[in-house]
Protein backbone atom coordinates (compact mmCIF):
# COMPACT_ATOMS: atom_id res chain seq x y z
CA UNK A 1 137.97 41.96 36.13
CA UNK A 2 138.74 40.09 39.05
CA UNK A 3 138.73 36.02 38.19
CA UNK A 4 139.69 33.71 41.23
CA UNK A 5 139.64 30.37 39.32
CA UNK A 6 141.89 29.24 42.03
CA UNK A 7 141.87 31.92 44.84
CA UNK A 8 139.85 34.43 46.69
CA UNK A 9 137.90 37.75 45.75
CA UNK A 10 137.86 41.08 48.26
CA UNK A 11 135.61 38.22 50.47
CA UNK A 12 136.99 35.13 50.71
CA UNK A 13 139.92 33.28 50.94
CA UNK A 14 142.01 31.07 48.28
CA UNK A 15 141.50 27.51 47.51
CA UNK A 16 144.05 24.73 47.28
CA UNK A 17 142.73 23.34 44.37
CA UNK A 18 140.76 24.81 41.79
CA UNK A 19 137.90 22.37 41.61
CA UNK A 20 137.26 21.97 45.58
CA UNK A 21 135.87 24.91 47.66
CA UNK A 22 138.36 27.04 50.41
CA UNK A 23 138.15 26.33 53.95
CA UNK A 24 138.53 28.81 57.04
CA UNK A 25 137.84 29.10 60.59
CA UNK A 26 136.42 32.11 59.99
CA UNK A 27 132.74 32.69 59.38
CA UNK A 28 132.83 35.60 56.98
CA UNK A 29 134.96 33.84 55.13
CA UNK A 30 132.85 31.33 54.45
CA UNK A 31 133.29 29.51 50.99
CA UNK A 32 131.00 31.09 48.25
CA UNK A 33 131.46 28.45 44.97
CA UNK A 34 130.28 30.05 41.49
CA UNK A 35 130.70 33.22 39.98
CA UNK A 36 129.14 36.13 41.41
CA UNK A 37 129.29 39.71 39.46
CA UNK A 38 128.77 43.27 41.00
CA UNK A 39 127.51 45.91 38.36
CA UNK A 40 130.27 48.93 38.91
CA UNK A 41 127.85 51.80 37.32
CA UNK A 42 125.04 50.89 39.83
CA UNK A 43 127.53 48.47 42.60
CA UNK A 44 124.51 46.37 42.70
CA UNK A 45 124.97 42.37 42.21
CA UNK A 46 123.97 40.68 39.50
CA UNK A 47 123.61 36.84 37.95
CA UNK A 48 126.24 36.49 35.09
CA UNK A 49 124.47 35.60 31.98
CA UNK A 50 128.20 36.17 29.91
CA UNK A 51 128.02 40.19 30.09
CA UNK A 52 131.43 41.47 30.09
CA UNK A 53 131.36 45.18 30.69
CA UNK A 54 131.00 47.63 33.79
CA UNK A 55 131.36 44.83 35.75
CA UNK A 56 133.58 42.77 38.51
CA UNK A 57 133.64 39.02 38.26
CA UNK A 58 134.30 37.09 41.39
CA UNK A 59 135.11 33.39 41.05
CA UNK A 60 135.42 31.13 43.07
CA UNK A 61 135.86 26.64 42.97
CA UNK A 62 134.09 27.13 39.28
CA UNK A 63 133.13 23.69 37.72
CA UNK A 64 134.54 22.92 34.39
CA UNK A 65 131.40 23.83 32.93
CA UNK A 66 131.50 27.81 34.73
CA UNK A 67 135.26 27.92 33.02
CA UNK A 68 135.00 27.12 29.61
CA UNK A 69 131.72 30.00 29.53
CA UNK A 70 134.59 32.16 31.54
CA UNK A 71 136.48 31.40 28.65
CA UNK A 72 133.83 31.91 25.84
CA UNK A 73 133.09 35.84 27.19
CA UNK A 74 136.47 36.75 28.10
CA UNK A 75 140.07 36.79 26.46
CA UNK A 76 142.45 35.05 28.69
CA UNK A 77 145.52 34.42 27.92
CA UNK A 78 145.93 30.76 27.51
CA UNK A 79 149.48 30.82 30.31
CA UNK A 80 147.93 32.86 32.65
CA UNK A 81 144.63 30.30 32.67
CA UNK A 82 146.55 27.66 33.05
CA UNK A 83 148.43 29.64 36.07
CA UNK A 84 145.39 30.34 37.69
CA UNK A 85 144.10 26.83 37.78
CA UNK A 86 147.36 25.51 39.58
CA UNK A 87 147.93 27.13 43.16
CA UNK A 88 150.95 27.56 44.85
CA UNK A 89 152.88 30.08 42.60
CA UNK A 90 155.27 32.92 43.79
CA UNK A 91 153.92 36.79 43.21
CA UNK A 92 154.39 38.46 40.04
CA UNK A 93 152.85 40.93 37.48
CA UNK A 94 152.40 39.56 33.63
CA UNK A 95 151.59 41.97 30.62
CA UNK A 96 150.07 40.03 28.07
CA UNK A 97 148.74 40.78 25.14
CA UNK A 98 145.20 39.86 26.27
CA UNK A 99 145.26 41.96 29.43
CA UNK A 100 147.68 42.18 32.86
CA UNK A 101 147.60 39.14 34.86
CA UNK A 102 148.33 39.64 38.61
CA UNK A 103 149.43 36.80 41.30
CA UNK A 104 149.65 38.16 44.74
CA UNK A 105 150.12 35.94 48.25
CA UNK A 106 148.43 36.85 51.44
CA UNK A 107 148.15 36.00 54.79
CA UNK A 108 145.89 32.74 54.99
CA UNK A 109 144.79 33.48 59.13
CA UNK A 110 146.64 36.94 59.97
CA UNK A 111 145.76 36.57 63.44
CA UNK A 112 146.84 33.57 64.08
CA UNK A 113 150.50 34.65 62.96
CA UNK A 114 151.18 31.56 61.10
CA UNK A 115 153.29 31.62 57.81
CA UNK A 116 150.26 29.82 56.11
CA UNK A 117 149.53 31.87 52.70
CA UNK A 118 146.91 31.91 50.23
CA UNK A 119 146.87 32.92 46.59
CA UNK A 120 145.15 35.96 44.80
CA UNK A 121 145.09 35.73 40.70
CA UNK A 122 143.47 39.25 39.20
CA UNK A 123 143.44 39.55 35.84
């Protein structure tokens, strides 16, 4: 399961605060707020109604309401939430009882060569 409570998805690009939507120049990168889910045993989309299985989770500026049900259907680990929710933190891989937690940095506007990064949380 991918969960972007903070940053991007395979789409879009991070945000610098977990309650207020990304912004880009680019149009394809256009913020996306909500959770969005893509069955993986028929890669069709499909509204989250809490299923948890076969499935990748894409989140993006959730409201406090979207993360506690995040929270209800799925086991975080309570450190790595509270990671997620904060930007700005340095890459590195976490095994936690729960599951792996994954922070990654990339290239906010590769083109424009800039040393502007943006944060990636998989879990």
């Amino acid at each position: 399961m991918v969960n972007q409570l903070s940053p991007t998805g395979y789409d879009r690009i991070p945000m610098t605060h977990p309650l207020s939507p990304p912004t880009s120049k680019h149009p394809y990168l256009r913020p996306k707020p909500g959770i969005r889910v893509k069955n993986l045993q028929v890669c069709g989309d499909e509204v989250w109604h809490g299923q948890t299985e076969h499935i990748w989770v894409d989140v993006e500026a959730p409201s406090a309401e979207q993360i506690e049900a995040l929270k209800r259907h799925f086991a975080f680990n309570k450190l790595a939430l509270e990671d997620v929710l904060v930007s700005d933190h340095w890459s590195r891989f976490e095994r936690y009882p729960e599951h792996l937690f994954l922070i990654f940095r990339t290239l906010a506007e590769p083109e424009d060569l800039s040393d502007r990064t943006e944060e990636i949380d998989v879990f």
